[in-house]
N, C-alpha and C. Protein backbone atom coordinates (compact mmCIF):
# COMPACT_ATOMS: atom_id res chain seq x y z
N UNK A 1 -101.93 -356.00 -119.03
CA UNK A 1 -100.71 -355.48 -118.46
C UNK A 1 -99.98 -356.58 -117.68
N UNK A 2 -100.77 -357.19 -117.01
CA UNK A 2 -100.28 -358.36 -116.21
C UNK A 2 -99.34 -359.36 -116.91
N UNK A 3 -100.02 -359.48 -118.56
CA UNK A 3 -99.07 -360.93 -119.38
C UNK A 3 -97.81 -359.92 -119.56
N UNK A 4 -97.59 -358.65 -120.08
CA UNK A 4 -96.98 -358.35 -120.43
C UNK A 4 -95.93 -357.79 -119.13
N UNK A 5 -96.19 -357.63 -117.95
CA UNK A 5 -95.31 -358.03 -116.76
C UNK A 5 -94.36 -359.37 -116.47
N UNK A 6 -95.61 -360.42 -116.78
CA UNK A 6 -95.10 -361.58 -116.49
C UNK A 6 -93.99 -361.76 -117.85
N UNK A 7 -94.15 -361.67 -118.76
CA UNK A 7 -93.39 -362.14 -120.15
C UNK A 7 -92.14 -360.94 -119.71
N UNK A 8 -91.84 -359.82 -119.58
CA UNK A 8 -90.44 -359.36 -119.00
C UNK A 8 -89.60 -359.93 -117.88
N UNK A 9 -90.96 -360.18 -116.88
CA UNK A 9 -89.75 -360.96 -115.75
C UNK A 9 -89.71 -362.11 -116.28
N UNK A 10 -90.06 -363.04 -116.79
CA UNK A 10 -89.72 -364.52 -117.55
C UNK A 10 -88.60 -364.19 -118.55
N UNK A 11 -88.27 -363.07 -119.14
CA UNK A 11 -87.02 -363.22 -120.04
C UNK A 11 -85.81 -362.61 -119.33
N UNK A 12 -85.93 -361.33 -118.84
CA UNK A 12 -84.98 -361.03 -118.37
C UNK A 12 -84.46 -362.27 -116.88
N UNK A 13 -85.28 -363.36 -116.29
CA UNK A 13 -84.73 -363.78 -115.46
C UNK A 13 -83.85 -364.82 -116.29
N UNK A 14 -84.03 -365.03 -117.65
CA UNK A 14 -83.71 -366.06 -118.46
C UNK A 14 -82.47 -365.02 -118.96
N UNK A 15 -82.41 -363.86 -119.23
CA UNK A 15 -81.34 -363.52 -119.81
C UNK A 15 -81.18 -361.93 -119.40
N UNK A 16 -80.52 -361.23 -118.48
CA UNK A 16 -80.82 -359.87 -117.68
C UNK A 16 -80.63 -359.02 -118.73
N UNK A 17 -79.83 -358.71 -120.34
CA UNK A 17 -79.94 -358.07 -121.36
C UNK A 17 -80.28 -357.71 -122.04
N UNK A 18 -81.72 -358.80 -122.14
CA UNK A 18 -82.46 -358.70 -122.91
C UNK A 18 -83.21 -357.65 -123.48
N UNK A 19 -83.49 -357.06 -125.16
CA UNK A 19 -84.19 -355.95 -125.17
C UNK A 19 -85.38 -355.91 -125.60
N UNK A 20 -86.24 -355.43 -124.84
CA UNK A 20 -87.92 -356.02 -125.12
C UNK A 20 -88.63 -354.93 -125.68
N UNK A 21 -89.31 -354.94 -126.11
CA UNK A 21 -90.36 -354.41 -127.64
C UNK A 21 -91.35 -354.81 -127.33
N UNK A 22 -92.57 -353.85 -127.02
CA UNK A 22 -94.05 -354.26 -127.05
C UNK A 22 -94.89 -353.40 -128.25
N UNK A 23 -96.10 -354.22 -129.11
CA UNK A 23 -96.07 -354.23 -129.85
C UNK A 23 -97.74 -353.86 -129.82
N UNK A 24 -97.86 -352.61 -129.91
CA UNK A 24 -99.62 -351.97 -129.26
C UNK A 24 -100.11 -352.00 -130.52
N UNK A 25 -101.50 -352.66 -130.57
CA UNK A 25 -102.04 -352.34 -131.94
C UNK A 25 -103.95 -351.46 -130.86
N UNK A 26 -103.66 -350.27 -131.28
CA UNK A 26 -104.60 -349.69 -130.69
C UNK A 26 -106.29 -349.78 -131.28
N UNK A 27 -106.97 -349.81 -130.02
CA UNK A 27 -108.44 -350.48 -130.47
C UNK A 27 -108.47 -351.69 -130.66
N UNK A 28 -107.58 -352.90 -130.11
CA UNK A 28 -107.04 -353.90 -130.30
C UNK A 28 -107.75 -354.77 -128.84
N UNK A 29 -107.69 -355.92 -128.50
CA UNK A 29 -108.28 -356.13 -126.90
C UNK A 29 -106.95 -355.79 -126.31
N UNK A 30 -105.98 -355.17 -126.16
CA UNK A 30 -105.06 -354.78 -124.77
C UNK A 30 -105.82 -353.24 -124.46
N UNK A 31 -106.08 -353.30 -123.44
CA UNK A 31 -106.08 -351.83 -122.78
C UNK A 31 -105.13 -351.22 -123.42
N UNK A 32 -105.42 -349.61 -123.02
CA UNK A 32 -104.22 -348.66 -123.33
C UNK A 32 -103.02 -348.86 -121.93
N UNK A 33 -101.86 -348.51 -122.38
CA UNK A 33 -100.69 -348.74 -121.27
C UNK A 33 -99.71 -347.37 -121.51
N UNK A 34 -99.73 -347.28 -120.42
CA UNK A 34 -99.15 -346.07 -120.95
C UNK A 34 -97.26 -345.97 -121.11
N UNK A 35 -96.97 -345.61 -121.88
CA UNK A 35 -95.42 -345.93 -122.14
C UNK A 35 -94.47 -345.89 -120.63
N UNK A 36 -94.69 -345.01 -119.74
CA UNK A 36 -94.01 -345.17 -118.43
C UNK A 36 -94.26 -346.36 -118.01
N UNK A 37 -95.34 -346.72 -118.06
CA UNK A 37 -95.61 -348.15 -117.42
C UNK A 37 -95.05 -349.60 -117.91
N UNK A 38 -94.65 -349.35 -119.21
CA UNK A 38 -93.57 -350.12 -119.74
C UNK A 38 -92.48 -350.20 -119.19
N UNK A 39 -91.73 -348.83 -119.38
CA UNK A 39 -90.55 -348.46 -118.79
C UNK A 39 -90.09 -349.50 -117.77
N UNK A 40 -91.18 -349.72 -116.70
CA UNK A 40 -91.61 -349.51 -115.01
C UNK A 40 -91.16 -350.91 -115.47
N UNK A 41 -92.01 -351.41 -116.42
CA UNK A 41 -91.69 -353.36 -116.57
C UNK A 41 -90.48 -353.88 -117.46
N UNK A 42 -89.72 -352.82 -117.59
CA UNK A 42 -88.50 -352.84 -118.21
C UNK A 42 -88.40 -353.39 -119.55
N UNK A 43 -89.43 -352.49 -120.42
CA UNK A 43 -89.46 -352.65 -121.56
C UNK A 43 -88.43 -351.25 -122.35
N UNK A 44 -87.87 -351.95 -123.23
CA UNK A 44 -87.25 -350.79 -124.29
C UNK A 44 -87.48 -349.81 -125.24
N UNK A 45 -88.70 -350.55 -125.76
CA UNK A 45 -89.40 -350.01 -126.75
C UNK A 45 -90.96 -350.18 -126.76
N UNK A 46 -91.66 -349.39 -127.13
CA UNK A 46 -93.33 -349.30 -127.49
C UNK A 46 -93.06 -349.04 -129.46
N UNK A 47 -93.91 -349.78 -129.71
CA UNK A 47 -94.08 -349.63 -131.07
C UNK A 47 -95.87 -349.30 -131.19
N UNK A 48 -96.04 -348.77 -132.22
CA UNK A 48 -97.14 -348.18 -132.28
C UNK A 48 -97.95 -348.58 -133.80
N UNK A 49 -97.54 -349.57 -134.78
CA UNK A 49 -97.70 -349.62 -136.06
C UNK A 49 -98.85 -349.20 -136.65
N UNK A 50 -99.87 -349.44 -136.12
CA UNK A 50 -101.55 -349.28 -136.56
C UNK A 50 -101.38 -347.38 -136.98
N UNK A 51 -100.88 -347.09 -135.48
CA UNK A 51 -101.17 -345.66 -135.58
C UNK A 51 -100.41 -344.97 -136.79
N UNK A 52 -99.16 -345.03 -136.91
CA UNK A 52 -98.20 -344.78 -138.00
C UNK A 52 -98.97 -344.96 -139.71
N UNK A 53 -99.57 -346.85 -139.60
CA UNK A 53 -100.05 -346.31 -140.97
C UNK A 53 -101.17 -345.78 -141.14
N UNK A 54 -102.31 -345.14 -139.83
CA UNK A 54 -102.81 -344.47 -140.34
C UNK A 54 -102.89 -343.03 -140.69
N UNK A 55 -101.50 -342.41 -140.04
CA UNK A 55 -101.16 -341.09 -140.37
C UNK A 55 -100.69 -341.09 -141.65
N UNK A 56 -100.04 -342.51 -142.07
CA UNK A 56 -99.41 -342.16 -143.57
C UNK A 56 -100.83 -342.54 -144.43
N UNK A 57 -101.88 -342.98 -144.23
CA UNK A 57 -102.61 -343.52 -145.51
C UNK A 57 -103.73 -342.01 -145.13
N UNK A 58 -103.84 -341.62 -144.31
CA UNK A 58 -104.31 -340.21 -144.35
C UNK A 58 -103.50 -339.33 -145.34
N UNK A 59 -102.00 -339.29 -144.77
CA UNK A 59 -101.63 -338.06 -145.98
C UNK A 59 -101.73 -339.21 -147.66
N UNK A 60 -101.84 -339.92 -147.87
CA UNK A 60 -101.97 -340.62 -149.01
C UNK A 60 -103.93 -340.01 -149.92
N UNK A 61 -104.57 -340.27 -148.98
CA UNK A 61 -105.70 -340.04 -149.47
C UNK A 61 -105.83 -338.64 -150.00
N UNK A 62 -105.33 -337.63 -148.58
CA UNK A 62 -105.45 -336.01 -148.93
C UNK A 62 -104.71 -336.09 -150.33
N UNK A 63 -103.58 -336.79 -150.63
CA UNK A 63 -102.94 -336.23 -151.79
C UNK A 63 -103.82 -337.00 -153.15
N UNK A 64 -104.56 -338.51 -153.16
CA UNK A 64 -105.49 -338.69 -153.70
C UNK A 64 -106.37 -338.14 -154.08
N UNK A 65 -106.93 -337.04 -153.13
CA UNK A 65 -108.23 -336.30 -153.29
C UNK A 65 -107.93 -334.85 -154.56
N UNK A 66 -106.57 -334.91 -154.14
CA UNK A 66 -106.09 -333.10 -154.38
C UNK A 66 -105.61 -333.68 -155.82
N UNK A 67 -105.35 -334.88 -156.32
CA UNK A 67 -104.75 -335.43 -157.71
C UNK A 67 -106.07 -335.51 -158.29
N UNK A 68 -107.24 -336.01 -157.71
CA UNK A 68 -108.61 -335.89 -158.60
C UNK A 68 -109.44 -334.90 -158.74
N UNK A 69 -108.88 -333.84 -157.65
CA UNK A 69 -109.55 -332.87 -157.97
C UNK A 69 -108.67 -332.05 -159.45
């Protein structure tokens, strides 16, 4: 949480507009953070990618399973 404190105040003091994107790959070495706490470090966005494809390769398999059956 700390790098990702320090890396917002290092850009926004470099540019106050800036729009920042953090990029969680869960089960990953970052702790969990919780999206307010972003907010708090004046982040814009949480992205979540890991989690996303594994909701889509879940519905991929169910429909795998249900095509071989």
């Amino acid at each position: 949480m700390e790098e990702f404190d320090k890396v917002a105040k290092a850009l926004r003091g470099h540019k106050k507009s800036v729009y920042l994107l953090a990029n969680i790959t869960e089960f990953g070495k970052t702790p969990y953070i919780y999206i307010g706490t972003f907010s708090k470090m004046g982040y814009n966005c949480v992205i979540y990618l890991v989690s996303t494809l594994r909701i889509a390769m879940q519905t991929v398999n169910t429909f795998l399973r249900n095509l071989h059956q």
